[in-house]
Protein backbone atom coordinates (compact mmCIF):
# COMPACT_ATOMS: atom_id res chain seq x y z
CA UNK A 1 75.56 68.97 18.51
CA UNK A 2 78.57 70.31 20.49
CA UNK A 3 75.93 70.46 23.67
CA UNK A 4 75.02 66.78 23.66
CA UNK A 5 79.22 66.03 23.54
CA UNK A 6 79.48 68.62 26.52
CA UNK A 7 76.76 67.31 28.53
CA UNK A 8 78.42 64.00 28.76
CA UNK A 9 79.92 62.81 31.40
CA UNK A 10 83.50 61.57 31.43
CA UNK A 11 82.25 58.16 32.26
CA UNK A 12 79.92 57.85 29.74
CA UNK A 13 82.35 58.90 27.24
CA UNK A 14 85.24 55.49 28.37
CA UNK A 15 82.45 53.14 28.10
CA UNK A 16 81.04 54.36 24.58
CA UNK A 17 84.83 53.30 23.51
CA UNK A 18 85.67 50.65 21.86
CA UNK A 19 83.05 48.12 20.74
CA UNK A 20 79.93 49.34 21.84
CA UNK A 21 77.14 48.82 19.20
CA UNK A 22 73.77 48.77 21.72
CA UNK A 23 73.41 50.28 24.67
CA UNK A 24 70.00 50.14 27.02
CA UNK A 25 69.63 53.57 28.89
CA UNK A 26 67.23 53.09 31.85
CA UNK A 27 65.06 56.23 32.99
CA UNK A 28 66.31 58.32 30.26
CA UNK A 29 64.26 61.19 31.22
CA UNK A 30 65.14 63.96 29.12
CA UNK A 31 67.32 62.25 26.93
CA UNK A 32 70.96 63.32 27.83
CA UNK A 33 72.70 60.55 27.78
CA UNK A 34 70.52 58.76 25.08
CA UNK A 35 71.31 61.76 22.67
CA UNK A 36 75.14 61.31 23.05
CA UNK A 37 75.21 57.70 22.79
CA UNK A 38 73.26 57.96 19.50
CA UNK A 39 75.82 61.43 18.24
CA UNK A 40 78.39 57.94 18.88
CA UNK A 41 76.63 55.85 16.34
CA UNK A 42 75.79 53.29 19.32
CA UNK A 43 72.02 51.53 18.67
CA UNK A 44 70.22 53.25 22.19
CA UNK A 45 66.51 51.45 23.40
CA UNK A 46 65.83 53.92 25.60
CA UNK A 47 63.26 53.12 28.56
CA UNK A 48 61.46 55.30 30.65
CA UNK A 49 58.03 55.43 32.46
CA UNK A 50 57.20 58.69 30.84
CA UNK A 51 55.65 59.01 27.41
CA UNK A 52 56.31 62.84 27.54
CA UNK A 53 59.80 62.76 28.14
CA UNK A 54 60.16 59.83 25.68
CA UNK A 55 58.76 62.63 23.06
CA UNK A 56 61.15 64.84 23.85
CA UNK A 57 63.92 62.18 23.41
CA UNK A 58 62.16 61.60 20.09
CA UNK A 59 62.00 64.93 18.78
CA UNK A 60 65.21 65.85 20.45
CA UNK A 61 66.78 62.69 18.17
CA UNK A 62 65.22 63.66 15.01
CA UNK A 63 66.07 67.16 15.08
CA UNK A 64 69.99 65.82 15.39
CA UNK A 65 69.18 63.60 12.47
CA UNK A 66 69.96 60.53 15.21
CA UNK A 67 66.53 59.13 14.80
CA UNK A 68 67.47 55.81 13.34
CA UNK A 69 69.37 54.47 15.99
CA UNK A 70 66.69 54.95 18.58
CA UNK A 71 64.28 52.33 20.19
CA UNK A 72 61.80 54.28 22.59
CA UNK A 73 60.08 52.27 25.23
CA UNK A 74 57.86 53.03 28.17
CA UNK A 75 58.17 50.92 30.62
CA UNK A 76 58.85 50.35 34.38
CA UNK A 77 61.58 49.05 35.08
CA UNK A 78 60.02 46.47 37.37
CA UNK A 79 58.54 44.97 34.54
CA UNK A 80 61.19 45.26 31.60
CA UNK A 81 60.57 43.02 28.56
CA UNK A 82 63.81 42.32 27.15
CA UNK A 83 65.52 38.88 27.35
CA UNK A 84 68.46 37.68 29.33
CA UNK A 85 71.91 38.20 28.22
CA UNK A 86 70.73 40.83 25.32
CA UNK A 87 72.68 44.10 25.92
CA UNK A 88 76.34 44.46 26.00
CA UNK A 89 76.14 47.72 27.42
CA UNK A 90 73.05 48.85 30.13
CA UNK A 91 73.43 52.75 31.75
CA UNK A 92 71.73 53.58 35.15
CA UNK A 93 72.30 57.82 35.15
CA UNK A 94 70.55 58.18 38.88
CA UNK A 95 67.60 56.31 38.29
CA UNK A 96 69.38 53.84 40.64
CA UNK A 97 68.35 56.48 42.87
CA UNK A 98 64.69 55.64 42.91
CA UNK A 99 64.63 51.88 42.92
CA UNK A 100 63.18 50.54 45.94
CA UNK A 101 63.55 46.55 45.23
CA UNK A 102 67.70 46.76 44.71
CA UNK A 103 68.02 43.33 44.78
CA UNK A 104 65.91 42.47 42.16
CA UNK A 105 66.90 45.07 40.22
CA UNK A 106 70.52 44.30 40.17
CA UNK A 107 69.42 40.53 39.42
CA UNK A 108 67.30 41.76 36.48
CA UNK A 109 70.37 44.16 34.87
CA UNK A 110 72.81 40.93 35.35
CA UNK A 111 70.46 38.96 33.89
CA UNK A 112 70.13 41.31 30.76
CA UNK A 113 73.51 41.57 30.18
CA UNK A 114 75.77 39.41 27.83
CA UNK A 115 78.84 37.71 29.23
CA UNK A 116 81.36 40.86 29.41
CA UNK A 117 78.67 43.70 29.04
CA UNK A 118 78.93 46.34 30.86
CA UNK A 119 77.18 48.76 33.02
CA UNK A 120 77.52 52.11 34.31
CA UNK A 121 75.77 52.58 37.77
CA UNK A 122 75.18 56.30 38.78
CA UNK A 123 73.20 57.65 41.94
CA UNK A 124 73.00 59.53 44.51
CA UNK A 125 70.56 59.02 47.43
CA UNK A 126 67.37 61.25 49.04
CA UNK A 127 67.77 62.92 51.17
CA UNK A 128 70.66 63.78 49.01
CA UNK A 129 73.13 64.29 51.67
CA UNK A 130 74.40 60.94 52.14
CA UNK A 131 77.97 60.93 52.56
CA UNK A 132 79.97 58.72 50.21
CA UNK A 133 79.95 55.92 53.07
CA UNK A 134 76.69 55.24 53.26
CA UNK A 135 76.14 55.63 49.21
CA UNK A 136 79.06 52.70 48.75
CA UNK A 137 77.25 50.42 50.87
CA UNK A 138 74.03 50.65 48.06
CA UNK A 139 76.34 48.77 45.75
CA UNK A 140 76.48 45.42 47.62
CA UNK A 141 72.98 44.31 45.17
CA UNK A 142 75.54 44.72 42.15
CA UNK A 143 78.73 43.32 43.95
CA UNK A 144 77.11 40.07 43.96
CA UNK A 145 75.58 39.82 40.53
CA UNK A 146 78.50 41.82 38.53
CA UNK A 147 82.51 42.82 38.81
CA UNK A 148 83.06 45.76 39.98
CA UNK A 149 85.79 47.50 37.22
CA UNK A 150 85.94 50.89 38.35
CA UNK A 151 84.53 53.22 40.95
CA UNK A 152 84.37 56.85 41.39
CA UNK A 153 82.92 59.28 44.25
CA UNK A 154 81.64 62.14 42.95
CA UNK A 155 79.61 65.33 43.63
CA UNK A 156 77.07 67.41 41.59
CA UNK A 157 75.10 69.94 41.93
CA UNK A 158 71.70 70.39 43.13
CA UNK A 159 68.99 69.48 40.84
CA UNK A 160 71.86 68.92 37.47
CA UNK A 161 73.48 65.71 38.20
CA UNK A 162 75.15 66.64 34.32
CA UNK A 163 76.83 69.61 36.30
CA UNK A 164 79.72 68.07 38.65
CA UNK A 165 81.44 71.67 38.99
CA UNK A 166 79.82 72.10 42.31
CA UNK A 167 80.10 69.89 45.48
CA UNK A 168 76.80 69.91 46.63
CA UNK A 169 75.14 66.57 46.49
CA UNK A 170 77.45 63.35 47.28
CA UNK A 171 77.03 60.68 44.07
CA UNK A 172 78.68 57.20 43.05
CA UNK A 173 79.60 55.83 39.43
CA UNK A 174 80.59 52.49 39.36
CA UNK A 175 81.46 50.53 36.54
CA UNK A 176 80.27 46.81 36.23
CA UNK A 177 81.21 44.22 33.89
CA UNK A 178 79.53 40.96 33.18
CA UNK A 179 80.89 37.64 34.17
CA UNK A 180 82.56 35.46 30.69
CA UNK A 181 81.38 32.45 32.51
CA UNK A 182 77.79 33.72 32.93
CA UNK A 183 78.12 32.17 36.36
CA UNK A 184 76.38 34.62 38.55
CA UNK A 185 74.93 34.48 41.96
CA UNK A 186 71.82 34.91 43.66
């Protein structure tokens, strides 16, 4: 249990405070973040396109006794069933990275979020050198749709994005929150 509080990132660990009840982790993978959020007590659906690493997640919960938190889902995220405004918490842990469509994927996460939900944004970019710079300027899909609350430039290393002791590959977290007046732009 003391492994899944380690592995967690700092960031991960300020939004989980507070009132967090449900969270929606998109591309889970392996479960790392999905396994802390549910050590927290915090409902987790967690998506990802792969049924085997959605086992793992499963197994991985029920061996921590977590299980009954957990919602597993595959599912692309191009085509993600859930109604608008029905997380108050969404985490993007570098699948961000992948998304080819950013504009209708930070439409889609806005739209899923309830007025003052939050979201935690994390990537980094192939060819995985991008300087900081260039990585910022992948946030403008999100600056419209959400407010930026916080933003950190980070480094991590090369194939562990959970190990940010070595500088090796530039990264971003930002943190997002929901509009109150559910006013949000195209």
């Amino acid at each position: 249990m003391l492994d899944v509080v380690r592995r967690a990132s700092a960031r991960l660990k300020r939004m989980c405070q507070g009132s967090v009840s449900g969270i929606l982790d998109l591309g889970c993978g392996e479960g790392r973040n999905t396994l802390y959020t549910l050590f927290k007590g915090i409902y987790t659906c967690a998506l990802d396109i792969s049924p085997g690493c959605l086992e793992r997640v499963d197994k991985a919960a029920r061996s921590l006794r977590l299980r009954g938190l957990l919602d597993l889902l595959v599912a692309d995220v191009s085509h993600m069933p859930f109604r608008d405004e029905c997380f108050e918490a969404i985490l993007d842990s570098y699948l961000y990275t992948f998304i080819r469509d950013r504009e209708s994927y930070a439409y889609r996460i806005a739209k899923m979020l309830k007025a003052g939900g939050k979201l935690l944004l994390e990537y980094d970019m192939s060819p995985h050198l991008l300087p900081h710079a260039r990585l910022l300027a992948l946030l403008a899909p999100f600056d419209r749709q959400l407010v930026q609350v916080r933003l950190e430039l980070l480094y991590h290393e090369w194939g562990d994005v959970g190990d940010e002791e070595l500088e090796q590959v530039p990264a971003i977290s930002a943190l997002y929150v929901a509009p109150l007046s559910q006013e949000k732009t195209c």
